[in-house]
PDB file of N, CA and C in Angstrom:
ATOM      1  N   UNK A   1       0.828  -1.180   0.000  1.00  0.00           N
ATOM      2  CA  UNK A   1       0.000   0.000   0.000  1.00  0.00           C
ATOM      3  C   UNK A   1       0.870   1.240   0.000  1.00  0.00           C
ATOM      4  N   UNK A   2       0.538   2.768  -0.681  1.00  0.00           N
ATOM      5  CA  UNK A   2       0.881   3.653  -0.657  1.00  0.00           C
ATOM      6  C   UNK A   2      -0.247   4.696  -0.439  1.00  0.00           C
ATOM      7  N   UNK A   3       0.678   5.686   0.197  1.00  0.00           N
ATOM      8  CA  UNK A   3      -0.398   6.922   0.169  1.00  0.00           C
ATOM      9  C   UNK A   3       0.326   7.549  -0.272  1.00  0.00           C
ATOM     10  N   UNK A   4      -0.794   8.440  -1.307  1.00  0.00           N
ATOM     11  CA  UNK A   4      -0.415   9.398  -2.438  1.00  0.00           C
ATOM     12  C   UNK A   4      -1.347  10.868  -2.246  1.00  0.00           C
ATOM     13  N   UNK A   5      -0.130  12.017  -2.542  1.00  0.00           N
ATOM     14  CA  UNK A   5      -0.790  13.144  -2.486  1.00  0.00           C
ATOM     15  C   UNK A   5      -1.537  13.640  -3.396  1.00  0.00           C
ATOM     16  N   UNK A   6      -2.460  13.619  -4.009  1.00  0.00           N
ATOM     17  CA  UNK A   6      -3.388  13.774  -5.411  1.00  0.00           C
ATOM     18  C   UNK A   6      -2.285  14.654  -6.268  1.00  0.00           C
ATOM     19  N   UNK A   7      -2.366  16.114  -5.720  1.00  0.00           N
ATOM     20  CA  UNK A   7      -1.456  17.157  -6.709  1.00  0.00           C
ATOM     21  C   UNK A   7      -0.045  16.563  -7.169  1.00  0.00           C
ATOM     22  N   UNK A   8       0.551  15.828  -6.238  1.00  0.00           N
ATOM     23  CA  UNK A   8       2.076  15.126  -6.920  1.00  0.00           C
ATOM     24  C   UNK A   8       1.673  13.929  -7.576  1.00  0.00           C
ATOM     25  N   UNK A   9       0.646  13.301  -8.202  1.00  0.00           N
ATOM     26  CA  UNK A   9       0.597  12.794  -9.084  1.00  0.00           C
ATOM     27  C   UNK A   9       0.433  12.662  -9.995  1.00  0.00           C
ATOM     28  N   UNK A  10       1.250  11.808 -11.033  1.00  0.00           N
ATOM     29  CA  UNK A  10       1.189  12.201 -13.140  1.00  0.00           C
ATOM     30  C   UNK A  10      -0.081  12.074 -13.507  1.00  0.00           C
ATOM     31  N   UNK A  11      -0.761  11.397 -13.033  1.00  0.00           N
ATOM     32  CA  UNK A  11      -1.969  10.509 -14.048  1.00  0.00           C
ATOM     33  C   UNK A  11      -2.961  10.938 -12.782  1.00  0.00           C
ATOM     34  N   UNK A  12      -3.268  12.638 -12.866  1.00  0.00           N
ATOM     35  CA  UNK A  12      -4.964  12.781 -11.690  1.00  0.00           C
ATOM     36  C   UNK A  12      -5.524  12.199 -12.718  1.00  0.00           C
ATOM     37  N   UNK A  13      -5.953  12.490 -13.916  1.00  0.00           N
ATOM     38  CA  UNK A  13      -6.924  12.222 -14.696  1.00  0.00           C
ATOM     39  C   UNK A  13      -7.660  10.530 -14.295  1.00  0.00           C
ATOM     40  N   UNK A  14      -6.987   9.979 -14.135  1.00  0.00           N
ATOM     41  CA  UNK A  14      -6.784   7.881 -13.678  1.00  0.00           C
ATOM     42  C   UNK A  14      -7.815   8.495 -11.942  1.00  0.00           C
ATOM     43  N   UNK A  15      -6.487   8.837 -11.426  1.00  0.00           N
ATOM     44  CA  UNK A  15      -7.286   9.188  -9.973  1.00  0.00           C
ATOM     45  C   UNK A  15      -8.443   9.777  -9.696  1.00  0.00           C
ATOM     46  N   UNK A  16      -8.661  11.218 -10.585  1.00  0.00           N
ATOM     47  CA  UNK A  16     -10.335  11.734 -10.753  1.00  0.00           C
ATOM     48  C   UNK A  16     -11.368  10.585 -10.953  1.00  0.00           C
ATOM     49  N   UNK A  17     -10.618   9.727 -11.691  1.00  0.00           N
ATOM     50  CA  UNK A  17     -11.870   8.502 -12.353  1.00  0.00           C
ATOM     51  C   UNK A  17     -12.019   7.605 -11.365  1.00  0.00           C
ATOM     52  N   UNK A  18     -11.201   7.579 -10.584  1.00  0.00           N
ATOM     53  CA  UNK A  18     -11.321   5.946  -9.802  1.00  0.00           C
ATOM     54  C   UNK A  18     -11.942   6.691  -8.483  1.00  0.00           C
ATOM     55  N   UNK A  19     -11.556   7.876  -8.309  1.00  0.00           N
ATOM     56  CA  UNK A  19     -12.561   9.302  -7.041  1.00  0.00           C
ATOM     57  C   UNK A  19     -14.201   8.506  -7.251  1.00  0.00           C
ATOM     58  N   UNK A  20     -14.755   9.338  -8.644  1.00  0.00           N
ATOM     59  CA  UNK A  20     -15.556   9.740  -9.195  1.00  0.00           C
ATOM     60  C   UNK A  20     -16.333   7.857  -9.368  1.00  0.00           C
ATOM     61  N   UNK A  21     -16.062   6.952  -9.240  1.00  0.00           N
ATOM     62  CA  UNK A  21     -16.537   5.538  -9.025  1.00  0.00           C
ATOM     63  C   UNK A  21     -16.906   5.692  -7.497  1.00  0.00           C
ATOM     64  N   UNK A  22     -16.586   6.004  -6.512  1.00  0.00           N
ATOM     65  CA  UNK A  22     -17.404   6.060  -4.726  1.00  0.00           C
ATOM     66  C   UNK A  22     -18.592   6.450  -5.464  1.00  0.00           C
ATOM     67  N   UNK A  23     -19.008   4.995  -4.504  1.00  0.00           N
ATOM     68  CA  UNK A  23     -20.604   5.109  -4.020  1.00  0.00           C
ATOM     69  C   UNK A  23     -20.668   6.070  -3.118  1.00  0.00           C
ATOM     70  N   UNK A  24     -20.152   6.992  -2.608  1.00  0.00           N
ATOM     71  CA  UNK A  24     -20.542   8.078  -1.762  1.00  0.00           C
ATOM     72  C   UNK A  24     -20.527   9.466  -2.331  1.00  0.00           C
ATOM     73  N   UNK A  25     -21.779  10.383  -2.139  1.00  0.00           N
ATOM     74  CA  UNK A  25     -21.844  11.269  -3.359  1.00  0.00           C
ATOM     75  C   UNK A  25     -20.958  12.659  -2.819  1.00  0.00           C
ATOM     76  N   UNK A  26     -20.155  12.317  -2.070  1.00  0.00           N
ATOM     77  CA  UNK A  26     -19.301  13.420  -1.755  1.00  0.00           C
ATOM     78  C   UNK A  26     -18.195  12.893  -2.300  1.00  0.00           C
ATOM     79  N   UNK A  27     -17.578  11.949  -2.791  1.00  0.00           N
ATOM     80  CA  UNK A  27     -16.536  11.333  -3.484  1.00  0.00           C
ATOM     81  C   UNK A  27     -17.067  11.698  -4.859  1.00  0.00           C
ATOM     82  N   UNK A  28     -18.304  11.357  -5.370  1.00  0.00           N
ATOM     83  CA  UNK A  28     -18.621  12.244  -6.793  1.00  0.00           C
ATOM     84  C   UNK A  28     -18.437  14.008  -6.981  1.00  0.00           C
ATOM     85  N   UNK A  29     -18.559  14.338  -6.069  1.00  0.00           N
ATOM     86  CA  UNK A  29     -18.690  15.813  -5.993  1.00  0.00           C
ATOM     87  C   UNK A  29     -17.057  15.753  -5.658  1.00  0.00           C
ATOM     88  N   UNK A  30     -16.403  15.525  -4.788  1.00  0.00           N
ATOM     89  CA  UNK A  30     -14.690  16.063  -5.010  1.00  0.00           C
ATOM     90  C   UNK A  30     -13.948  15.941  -6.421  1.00  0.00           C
ATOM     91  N   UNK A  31     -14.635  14.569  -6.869  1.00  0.00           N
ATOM     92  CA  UNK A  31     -14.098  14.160  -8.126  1.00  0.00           C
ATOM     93  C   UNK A  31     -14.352  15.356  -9.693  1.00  0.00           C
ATOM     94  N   UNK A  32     -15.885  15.802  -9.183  1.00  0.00           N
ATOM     95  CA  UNK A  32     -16.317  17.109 -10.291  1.00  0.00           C
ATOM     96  C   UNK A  32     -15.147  18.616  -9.946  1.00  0.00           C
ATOM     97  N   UNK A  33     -15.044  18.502  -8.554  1.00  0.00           N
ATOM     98  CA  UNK A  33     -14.453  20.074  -8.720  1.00  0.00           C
ATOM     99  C   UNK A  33     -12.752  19.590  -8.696  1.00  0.00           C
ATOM    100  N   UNK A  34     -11.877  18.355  -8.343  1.00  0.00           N
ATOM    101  CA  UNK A  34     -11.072  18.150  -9.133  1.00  0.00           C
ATOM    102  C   UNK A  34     -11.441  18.727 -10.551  1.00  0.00           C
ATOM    103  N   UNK A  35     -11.630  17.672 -11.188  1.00  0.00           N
ATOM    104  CA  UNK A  35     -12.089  17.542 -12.766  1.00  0.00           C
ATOM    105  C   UNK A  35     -12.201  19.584 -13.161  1.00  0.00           C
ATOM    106  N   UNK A  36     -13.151  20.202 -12.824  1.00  0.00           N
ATOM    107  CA  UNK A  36     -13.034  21.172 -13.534  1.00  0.00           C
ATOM    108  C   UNK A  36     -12.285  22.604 -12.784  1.00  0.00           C
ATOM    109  N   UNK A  37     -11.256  21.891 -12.075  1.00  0.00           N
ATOM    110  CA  UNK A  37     -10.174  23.099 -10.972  1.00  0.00           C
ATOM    111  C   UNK A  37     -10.917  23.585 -10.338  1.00  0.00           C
ATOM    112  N   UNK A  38     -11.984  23.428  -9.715  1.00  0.00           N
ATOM    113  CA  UNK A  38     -12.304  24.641  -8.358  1.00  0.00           C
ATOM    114  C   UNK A  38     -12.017  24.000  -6.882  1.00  0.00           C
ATOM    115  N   UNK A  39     -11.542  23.093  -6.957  1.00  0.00           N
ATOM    116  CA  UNK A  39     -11.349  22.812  -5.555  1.00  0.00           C
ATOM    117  C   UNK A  39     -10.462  23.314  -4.777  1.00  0.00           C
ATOM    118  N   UNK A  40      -9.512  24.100  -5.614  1.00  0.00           N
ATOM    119  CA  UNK A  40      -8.371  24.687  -4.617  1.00  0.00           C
ATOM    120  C   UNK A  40      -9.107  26.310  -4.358  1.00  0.00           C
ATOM    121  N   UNK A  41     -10.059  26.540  -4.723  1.00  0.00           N
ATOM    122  CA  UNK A  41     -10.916  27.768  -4.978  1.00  0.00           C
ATOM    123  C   UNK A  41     -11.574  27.646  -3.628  1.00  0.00           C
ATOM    124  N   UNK A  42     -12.498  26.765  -3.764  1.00  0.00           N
ATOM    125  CA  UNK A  42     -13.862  26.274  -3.102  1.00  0.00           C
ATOM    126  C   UNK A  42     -13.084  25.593  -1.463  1.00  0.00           C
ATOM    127  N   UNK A  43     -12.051  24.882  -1.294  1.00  0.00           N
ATOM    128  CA  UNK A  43     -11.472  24.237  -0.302  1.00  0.00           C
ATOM    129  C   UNK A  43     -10.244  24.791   0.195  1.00  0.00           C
ATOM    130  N   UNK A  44      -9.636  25.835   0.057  1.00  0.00           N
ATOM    131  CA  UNK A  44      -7.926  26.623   0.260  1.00  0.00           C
ATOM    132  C   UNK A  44      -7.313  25.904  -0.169  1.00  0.00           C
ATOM    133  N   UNK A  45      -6.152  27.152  -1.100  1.00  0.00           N
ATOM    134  CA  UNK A  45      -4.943  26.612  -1.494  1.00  0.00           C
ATOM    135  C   UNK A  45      -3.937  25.529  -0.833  1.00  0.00           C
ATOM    136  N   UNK A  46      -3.724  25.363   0.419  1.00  0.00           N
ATOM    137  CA  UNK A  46      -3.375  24.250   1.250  1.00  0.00           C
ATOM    138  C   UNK A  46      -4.404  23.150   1.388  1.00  0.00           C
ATOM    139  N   UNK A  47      -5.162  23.063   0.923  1.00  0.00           N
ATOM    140  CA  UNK A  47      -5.816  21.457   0.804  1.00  0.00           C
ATOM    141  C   UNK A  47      -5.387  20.382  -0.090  1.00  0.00           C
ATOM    142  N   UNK A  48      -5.623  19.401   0.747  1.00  0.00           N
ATOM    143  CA  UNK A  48      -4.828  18.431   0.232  1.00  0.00           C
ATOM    144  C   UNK A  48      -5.730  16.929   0.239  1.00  0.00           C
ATOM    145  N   UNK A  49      -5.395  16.293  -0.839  1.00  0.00           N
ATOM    146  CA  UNK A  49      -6.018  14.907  -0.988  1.00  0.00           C
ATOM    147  C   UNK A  49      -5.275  14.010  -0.999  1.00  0.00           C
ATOM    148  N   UNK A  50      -5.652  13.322  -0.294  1.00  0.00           N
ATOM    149  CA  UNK A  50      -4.724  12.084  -0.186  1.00  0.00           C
ATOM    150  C   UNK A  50      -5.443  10.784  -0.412  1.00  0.00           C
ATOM    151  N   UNK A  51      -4.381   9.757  -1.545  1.00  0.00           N
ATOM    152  CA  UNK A  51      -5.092   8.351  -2.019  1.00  0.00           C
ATOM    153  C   UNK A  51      -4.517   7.525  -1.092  1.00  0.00           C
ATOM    154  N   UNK A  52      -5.209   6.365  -0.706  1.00  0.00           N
ATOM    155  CA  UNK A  52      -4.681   5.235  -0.156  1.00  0.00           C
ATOM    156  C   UNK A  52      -4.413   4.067  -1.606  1.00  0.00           C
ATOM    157  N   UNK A  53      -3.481   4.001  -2.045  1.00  0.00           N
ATOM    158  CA  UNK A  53      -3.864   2.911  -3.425  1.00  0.00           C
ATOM    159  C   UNK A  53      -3.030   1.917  -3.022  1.00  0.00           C
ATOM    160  N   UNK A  54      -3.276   0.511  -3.877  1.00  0.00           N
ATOM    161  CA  UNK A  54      -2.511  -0.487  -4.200  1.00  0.00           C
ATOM    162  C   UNK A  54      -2.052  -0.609  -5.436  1.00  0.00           C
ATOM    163  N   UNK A  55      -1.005  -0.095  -5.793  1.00  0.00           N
ATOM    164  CA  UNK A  55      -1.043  -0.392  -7.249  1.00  0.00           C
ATOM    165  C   UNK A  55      -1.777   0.610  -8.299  1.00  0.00           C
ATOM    166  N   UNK A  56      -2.718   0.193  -9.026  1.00  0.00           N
ATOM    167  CA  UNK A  56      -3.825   1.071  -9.355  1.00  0.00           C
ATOM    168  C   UNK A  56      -4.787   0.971  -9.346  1.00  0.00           C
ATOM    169  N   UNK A  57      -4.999   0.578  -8.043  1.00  0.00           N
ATOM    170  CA  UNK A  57      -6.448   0.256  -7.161  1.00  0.00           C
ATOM    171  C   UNK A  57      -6.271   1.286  -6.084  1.00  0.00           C
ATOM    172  N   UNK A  58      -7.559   2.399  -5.721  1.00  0.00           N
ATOM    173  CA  UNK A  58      -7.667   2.864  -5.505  1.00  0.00           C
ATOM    174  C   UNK A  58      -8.335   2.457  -3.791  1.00  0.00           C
ATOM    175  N   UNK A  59      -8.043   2.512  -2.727  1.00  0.00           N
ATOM    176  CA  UNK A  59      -8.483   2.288  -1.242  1.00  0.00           C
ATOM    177  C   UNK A  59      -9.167   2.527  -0.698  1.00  0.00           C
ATOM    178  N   UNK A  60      -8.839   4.138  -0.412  1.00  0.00           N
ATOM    179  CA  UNK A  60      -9.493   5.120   0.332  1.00  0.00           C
ATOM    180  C   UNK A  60      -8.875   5.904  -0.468  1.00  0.00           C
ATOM    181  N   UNK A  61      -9.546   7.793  -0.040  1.00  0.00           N
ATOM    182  CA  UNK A  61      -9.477   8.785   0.174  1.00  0.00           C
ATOM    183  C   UNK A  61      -9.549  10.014   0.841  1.00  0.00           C
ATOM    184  N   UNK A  62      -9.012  11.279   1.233  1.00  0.00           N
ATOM    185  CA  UNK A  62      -9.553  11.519   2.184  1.00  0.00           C
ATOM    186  C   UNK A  62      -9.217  13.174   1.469  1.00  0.00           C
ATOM    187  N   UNK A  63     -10.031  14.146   2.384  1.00  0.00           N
ATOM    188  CA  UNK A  63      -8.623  15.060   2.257  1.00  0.00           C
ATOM    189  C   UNK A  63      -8.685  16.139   3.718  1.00  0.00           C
ATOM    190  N   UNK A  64      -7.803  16.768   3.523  1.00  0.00           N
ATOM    191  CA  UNK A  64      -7.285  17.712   4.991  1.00  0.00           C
ATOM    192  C   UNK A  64      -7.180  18.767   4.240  1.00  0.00           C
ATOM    193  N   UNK A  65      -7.950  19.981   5.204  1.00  0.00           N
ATOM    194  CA  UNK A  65      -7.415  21.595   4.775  1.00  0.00           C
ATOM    195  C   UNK A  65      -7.264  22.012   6.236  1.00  0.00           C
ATOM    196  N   UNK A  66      -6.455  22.894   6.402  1.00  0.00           N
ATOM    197  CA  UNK A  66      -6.354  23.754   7.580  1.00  0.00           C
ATOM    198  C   UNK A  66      -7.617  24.836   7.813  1.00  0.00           C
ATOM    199  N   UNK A  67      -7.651  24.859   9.139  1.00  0.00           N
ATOM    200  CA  UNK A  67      -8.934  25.706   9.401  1.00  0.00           C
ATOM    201  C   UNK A  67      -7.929  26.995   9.213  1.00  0.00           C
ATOM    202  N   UNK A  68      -8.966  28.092   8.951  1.00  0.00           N
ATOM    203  CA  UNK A  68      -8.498  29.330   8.369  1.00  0.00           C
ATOM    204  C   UNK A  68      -9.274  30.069   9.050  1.00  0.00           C
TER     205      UNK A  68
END
């Protein structure tokens, strides 16, 4: 297992998609404002997502912003 920081990775596009598969509709909705850049808008520039993957299987997700 690895955990991965969304922004330091080559292939978000792979990661948006495998987001955007949660059955949970807040995993659809991070995956949309990935997908069309507002999340660093909508969530502060210091937010951060983090993958739990195997490989390129996707685990968990989560993400952390600092309260402001």
């Amino acid at each position: 297992m690895q955990i991965k920081e969304f922004s330091q990775t080559d292939n978000k596009d792979f990661w948006i998609g495998k987001i955007a598969q949660a059955d949970w509709s807040a995993g659809k909705y991070l995956a949309q404002i990935l997908r069309d850049g507002s999340f660093y808008e909508l969530c502060g520039s210091k937010t951060k997502v983090f993958l739990l993957t195997e490989g390129n299987e996707l685990l968990s997700f989560c993400s952390y912003a600092e309260k402001g």
